[in-house]
Protein backbone atom coordinates (compact mmCIF):
# COMPACT_ATOMS: atom_id res chain seq x y z
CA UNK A 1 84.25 122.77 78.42
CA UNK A 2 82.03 121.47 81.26
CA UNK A 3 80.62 118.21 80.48
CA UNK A 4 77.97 118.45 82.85
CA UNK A 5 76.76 122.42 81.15
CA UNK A 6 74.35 120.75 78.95
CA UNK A 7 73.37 123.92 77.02
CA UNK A 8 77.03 124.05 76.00
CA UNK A 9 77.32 120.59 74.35
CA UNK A 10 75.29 117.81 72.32
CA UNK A 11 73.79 116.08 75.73
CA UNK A 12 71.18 118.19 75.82
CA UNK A 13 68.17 115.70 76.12
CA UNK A 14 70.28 114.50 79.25
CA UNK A 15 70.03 116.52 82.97
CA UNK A 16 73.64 116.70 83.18
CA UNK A 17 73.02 119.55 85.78
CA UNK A 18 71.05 116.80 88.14
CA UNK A 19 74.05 113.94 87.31
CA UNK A 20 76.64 116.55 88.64
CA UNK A 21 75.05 116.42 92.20
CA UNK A 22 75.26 112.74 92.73
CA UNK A 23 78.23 112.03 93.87
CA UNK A 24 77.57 115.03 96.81
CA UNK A 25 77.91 115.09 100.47
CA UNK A 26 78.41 110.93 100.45
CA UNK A 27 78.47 109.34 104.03
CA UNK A 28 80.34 106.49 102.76
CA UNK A 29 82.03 105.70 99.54
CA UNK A 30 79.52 103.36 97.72
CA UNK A 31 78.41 105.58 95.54
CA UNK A 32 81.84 106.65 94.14
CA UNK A 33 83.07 102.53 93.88
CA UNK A 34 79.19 101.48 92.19
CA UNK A 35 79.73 104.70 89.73
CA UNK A 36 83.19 103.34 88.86
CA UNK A 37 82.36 100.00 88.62
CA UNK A 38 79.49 100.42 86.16
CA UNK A 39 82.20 102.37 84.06
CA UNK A 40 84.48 99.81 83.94
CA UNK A 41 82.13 97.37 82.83
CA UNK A 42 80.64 99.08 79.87
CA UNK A 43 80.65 97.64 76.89
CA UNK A 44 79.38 99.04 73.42
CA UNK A 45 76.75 96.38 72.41
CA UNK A 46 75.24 95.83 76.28
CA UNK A 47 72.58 97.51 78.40
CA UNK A 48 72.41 94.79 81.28
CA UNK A 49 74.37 94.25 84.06
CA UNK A 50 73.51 92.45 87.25
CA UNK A 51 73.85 94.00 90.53
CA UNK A 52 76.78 90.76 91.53
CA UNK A 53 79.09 91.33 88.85
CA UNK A 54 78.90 95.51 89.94
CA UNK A 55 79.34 94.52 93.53
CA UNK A 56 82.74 92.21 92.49
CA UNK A 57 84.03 94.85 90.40
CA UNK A 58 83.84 97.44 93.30
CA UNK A 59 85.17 94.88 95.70
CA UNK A 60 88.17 94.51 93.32
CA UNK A 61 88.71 98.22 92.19
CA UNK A 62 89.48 98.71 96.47
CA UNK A 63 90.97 95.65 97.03
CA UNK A 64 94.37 97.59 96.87
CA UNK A 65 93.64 100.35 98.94
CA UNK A 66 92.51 98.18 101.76
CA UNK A 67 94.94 95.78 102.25
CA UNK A 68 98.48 96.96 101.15
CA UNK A 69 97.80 100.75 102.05
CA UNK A 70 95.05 99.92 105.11
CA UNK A 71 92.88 102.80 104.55
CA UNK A 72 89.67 103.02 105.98
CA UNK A 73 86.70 103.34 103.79
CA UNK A 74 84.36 104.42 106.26
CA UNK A 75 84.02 106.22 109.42
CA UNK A 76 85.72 104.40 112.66
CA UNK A 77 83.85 104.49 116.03
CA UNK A 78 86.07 105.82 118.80
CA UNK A 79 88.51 103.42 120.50
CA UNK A 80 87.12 100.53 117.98
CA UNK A 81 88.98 98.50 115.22
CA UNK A 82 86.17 97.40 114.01
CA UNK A 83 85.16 98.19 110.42
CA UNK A 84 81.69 98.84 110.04
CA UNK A 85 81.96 99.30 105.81
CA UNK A 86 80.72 96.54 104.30
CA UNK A 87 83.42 96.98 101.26
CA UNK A 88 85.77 96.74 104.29
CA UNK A 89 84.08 93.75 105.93
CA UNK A 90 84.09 91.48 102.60
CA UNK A 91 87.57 92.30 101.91
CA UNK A 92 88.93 91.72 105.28
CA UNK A 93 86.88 88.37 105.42
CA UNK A 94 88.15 87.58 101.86
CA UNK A 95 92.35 87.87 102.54
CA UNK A 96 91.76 85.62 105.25
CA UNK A 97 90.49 82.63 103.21
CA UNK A 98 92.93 83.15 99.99
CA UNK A 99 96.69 84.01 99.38
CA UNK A 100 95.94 86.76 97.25
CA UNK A 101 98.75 89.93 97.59
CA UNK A 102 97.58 93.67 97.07
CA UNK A 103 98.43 93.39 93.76
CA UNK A 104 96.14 90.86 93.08
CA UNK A 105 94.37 92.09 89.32
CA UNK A 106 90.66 92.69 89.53
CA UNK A 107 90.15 89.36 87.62
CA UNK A 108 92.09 87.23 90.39
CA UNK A 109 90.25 88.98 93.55
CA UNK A 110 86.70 88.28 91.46
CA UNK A 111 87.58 84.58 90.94
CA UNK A 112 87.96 84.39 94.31
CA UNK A 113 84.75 86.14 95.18
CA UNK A 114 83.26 83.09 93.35
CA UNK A 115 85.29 80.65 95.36
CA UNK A 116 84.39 81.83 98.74
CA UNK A 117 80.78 82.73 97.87
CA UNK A 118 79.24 81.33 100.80
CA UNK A 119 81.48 83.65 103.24
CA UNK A 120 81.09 86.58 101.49
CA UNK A 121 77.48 86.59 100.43
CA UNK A 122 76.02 88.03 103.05
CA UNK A 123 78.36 91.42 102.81
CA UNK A 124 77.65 91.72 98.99
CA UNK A 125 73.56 91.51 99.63
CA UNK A 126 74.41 94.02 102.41
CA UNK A 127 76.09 95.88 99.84
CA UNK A 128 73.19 96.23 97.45
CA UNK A 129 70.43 97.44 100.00
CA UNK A 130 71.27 101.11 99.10
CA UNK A 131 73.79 102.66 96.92
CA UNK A 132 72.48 101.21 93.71
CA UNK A 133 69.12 103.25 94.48
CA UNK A 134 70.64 106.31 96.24
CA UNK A 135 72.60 107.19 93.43
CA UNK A 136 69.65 107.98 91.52
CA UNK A 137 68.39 110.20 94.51
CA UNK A 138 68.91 113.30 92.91
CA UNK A 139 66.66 112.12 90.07
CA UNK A 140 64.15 110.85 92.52
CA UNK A 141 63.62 113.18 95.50
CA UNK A 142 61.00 110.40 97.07
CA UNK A 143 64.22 108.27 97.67
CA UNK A 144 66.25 111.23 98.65
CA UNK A 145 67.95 111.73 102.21
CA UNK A 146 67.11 109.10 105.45
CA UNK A 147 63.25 108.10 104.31
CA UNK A 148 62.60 104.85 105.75
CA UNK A 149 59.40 104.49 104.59
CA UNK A 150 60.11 102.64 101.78
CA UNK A 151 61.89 98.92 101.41
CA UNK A 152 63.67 98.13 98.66
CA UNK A 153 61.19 96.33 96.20
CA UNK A 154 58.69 100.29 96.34
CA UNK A 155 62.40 102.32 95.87
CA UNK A 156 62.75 100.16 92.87
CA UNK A 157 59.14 100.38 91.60
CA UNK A 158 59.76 104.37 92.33
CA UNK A 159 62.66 104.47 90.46
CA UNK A 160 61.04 103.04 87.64
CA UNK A 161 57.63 104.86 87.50
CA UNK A 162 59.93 108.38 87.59
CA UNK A 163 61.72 106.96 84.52
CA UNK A 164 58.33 107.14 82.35
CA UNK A 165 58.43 111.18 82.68
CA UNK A 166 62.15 111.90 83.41
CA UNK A 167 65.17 109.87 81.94
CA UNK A 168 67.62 108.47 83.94
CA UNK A 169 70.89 107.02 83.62
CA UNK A 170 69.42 103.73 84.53
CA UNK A 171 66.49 101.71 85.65
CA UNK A 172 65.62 98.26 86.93
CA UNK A 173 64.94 94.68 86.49
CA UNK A 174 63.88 92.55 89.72
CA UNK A 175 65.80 89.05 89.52
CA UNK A 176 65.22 86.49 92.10
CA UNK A 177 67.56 88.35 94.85
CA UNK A 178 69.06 91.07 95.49
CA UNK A 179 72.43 90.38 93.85
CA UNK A 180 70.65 89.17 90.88
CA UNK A 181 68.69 92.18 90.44
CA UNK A 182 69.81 94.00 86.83
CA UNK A 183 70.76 97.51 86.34
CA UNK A 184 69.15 98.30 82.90
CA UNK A 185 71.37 101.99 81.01
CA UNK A 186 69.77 104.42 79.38
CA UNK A 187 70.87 104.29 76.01
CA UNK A 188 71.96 108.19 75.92
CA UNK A 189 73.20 108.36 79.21
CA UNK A 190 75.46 105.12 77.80
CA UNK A 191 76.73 107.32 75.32
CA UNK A 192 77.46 110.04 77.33
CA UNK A 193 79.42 108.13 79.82
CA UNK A 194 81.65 106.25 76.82
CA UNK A 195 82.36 109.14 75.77
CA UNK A 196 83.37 111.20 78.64
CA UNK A 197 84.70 108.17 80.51
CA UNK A 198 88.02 109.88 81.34
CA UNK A 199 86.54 112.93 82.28
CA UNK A 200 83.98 111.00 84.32
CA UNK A 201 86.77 108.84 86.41
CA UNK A 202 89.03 111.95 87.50
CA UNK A 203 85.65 113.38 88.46
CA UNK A 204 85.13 110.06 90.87
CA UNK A 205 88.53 110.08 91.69
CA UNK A 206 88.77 113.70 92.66
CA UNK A 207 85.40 113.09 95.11
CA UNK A 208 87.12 110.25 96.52
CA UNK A 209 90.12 111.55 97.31
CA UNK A 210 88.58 114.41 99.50
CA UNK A 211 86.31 111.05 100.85
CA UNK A 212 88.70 109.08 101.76
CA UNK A 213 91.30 112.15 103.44
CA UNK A 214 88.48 112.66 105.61
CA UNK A 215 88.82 109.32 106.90
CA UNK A 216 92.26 108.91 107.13
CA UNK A 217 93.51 112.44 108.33
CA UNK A 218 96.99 111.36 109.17
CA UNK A 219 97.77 109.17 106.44
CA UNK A 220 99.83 111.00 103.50
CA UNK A 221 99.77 109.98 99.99
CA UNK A 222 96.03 109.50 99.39
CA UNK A 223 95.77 109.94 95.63
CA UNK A 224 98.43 107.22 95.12
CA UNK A 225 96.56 104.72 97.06
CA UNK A 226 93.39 104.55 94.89
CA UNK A 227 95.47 101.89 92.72
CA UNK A 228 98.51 99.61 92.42
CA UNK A 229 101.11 102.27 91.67
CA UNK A 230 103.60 99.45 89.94
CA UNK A 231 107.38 101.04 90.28
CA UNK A 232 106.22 104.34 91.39
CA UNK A 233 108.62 103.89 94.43
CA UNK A 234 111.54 103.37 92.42
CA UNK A 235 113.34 107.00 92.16
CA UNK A 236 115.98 105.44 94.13
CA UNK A 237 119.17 105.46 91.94
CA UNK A 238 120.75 108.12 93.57
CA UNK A 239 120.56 107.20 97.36
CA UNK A 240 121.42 103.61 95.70
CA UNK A 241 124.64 104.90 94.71
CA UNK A 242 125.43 107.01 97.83
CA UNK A 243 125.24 104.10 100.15
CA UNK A 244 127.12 101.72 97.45
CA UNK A 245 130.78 103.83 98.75
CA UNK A 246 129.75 103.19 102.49
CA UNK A 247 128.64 99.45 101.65
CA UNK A 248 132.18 98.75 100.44
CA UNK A 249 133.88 99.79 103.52
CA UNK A 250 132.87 96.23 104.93
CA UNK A 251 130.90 98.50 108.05
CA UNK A 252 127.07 98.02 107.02
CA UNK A 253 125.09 95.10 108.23
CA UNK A 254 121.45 94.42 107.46
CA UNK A 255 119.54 96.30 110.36
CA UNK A 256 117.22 93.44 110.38
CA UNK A 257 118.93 90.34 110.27
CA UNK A 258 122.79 91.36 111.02
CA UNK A 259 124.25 90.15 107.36
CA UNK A 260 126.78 92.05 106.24
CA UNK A 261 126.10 93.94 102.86
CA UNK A 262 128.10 93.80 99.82
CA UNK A 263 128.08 95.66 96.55
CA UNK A 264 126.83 93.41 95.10
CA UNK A 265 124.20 92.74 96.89
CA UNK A 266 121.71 95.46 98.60
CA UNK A 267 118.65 96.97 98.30
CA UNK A 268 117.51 100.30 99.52
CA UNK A 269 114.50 99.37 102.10
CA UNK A 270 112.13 101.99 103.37
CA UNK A 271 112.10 101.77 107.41
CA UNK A 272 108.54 103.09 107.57
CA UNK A 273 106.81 101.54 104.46
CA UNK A 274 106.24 103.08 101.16
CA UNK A 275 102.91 101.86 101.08
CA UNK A 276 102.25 104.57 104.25
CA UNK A 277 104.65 107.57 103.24
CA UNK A 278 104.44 107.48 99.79
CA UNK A 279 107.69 109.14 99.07
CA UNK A 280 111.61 108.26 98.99
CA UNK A 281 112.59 110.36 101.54
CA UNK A 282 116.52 109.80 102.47
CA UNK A 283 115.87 109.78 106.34
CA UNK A 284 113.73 106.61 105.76
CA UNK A 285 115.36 104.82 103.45
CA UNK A 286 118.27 102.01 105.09
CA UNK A 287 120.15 99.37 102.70
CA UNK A 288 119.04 95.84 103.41
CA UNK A 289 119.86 92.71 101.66
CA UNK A 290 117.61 91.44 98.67
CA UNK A 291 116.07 88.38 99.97
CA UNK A 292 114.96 89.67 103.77
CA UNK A 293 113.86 93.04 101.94
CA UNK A 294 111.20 91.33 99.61
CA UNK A 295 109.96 89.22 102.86
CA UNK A 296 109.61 92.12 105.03
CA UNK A 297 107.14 93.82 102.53
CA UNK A 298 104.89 96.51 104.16
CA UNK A 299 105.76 95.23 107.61
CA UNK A 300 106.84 97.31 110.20
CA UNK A 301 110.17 96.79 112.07
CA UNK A 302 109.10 96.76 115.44
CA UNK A 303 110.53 100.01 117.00
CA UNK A 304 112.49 99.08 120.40
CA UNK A 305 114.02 96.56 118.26
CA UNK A 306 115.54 98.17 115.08
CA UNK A 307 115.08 102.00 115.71
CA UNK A 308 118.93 102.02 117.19
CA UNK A 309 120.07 100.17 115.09
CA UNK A 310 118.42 101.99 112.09
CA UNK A 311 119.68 105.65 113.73
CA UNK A 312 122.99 103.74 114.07
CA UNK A 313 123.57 103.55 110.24
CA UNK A 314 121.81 106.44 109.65
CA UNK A 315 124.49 108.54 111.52
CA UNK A 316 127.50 106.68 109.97
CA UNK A 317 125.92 107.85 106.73
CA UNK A 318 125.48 111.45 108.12
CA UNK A 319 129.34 111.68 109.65
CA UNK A 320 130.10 109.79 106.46
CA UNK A 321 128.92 113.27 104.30
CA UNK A 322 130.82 115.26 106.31
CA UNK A 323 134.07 113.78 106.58
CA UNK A 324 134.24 112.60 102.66
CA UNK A 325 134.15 114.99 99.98
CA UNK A 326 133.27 111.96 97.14
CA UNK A 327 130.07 111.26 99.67
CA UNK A 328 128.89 114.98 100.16
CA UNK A 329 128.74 115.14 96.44
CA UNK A 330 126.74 111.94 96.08
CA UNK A 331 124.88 113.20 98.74
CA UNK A 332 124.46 116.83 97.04
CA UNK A 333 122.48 114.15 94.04
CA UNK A 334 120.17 113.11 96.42
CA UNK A 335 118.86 116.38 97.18
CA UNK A 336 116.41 116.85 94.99
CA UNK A 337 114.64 113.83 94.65
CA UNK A 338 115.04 112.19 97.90
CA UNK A 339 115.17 115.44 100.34
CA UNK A 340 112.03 117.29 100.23
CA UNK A 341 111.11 117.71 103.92
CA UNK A 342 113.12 120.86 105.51
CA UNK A 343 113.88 119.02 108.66
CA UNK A 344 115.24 116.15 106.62
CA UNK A 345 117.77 118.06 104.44
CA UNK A 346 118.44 120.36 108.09
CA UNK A 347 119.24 117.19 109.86
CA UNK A 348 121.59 115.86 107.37
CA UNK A 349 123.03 119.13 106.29
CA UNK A 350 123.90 120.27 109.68
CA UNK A 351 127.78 119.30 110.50
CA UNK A 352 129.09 117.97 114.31
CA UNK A 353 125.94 116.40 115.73
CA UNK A 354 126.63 114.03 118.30
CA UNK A 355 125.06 110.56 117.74
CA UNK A 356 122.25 111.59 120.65
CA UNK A 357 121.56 114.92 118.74
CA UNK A 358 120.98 113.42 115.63
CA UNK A 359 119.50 110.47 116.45
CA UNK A 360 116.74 112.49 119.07
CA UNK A 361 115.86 114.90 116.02
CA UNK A 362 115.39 111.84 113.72
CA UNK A 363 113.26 110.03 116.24
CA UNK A 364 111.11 112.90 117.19
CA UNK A 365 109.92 113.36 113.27
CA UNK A 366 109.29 109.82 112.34
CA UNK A 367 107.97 108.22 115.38
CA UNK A 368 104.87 109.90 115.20
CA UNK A 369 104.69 108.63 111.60
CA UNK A 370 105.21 104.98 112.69
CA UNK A 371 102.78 105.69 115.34
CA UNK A 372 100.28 106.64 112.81
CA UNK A 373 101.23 103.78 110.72
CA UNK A 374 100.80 101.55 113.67
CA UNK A 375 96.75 102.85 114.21
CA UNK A 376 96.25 102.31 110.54
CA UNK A 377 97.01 98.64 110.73
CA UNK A 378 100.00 97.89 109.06
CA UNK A 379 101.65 95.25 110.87
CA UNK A 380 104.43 95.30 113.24
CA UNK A 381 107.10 92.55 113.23
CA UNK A 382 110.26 91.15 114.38
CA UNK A 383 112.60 88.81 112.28
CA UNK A 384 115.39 86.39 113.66
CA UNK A 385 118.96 87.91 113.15
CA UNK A 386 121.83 86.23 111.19
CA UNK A 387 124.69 88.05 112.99
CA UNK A 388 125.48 90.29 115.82
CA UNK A 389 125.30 93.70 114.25
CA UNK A 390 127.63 96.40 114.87
């Protein structure tokens, strides 16, 4: 059923038809992280809620997706690095005062909010000037498109007259600012969203999404960068136990730091991050030992550094297949999980390349990913090596 057909269910005191529309044709993603926010912060026996704690929980719910994957939230001006998005700008300023990770848990990243109030204040007002009134503005066509003509305190004072004669999801209370301002819900519209609540956040989700792809055209992935994905990386086992034969041999070294590997311990490291690709791809994915693998993190290796040494173990794994019968069958296990680009299974499946032909083929497909990586912000590094690798 369609929750928003309201002459097919029991909302029917409710413009569900008007509600459907207001998440439409958004020119930046307020609306979708305000909406969300004000869902997450229901609770059954309260109306109230003040614009700051809305503001913090929108903050945190894209905390995330703005500093371990480095989307953009908002359109970039040409040639500029600059973020114009105000989500973007309180973020940004926030990471640089505290040690929180990307996994930091919406409670953490609003605790610090509080503790760095006076350098993030200004972004939050910013934040309020618009989206909490806009996404009423299908409800109220006077505050509907660019109209200047009104400021803030008439858009409120609008909002509330229309409420009288039409009911909306919610209405206002002027506090002493703008952050103290108080969203007041309708008490059927509260219903409504309780109830539908998972309905309602695929709906958001599904809006941002096609938001946010728009922004970020040549980043892959989208719809698993909306959250901390937890282990999602992890379907690793059976390119773990393909390099384990190879690691034994005594012949791989850490690409990054020159230690040799044992058995006992390696990790499987994605070159370009996971946090960019989004997938376990074999052609991207080198052993590297434990401790330099957690530091490394979403960096990326910078590319005339590693990148030979990287298609160096790449093609002993490759001549490795096709020379051992025991490693073309743990290879054959990989196939489906870790070998879903044609070029990538072509590449490896393809016998009697020559180190330049394999390692030219490889370069051409995943330089222009790094390259995109690079323009996205994720940050390039070097690290001091251990050993003289092979």
């Amino acid at each position: 059923m369609n929750i928003f057909d309201a002459e097919q269910n029991k909302y029917r005191e409710l413009d569900l038809r008007t509600f459907s529309h207001i998440l439409d044709d958004p020119s930046e993603c307020y609306k979708f992280y305000w909406l969300e926010a004000l869902i997450d912060l229901l609770e059954p026996e309260r109306d109230v809620y003040r614009f700051e704690e809305i503001i913090d929980r929108m903050i945190a719910n894209c905390w995330h997706t703005v500093t371990t994957y480095h989307l953009w939230l908002g359109p970039r001006r040409a040639g500029s690095k600059e973020a114009p998005n105000q989500l973007e700008k309180v973020i940004n300023t926030l990471e640089s005062l505290c040690l929180l990770t990307g996994s930091a848990s919406a409670e953490e990243v609003i605790r610090q909010l509080h503790i760095h109030d006076k350098a993030v204040r200004k972004y939050k007002s910013d934040l309020t000037l618009n989206v909490p009134y806009r996404l009423l503005s299908p409800f109220v066509k006077e505050i509907t498109g660019s109209d200047k003509r009104w400021g803030k305190r008439e858009i409120l004072d609008i909002i509330n007259r229309c409420s009288e004669h039409s009911r909306l999801p919610y209405t206002f209370i002027r506090g002493k600012n703008q952050l103290d301002n108080r969203v007041v819900l309708d008490e059927a519209w509260k219903e409504f969203i309780s109830e539908e609540t998972p309905i309602l956040q695929g709906w958001i989700e599904y809006h941002k999404v096609i938001f946010l792809q728009r922004r970020n055209p040549t980043v892959p992935g989208i719809i698993y960068k909306l959250r901390a994905q937890g282990d999602l990386t992890r379907s690793l086992s059976a390119v773990r136990k393909l390099w384990k034969p190879l690691i034994e041999t005594g012949m791989i070294l850490d690409i990054y730091t020159g230690k040799e590997l044992t058995p006992a311990r390696y990790e499987i490291d994605h070159f370009i991050p996971w946090s960019y690709i989004t997938n376990n791809e074999l052609w991207d994915l080198i052993p590297a030992d434990p401790s330099f693998n957690s530091s490394k993190s979403n960096s990326l290796p910078d590319w005339d550094t590693y990148s030979g040494r990287f298609f160096d173990s790449q093609y002993y794994l490759y001549r490795s297949i096709h020379s051992n019968e025991t490693i073309m069958k743990l290879f054959r296990k990989c196939t489906a999980d870790n070998l879903s680009i044609q070029w990538g299974y072509d590449l490896l499946n393809k016998p009697d390349q020559t180190r330049e032909e394999f390692s030219r083929v490889l370069s051409e497909n995943i330089k222009p990913i790094y390259d995109n990586a690079v323009r996205q912000g994720y940050k390039v590094q070097k690290w001091e090596q251990k050993a003289v690798y092979f």
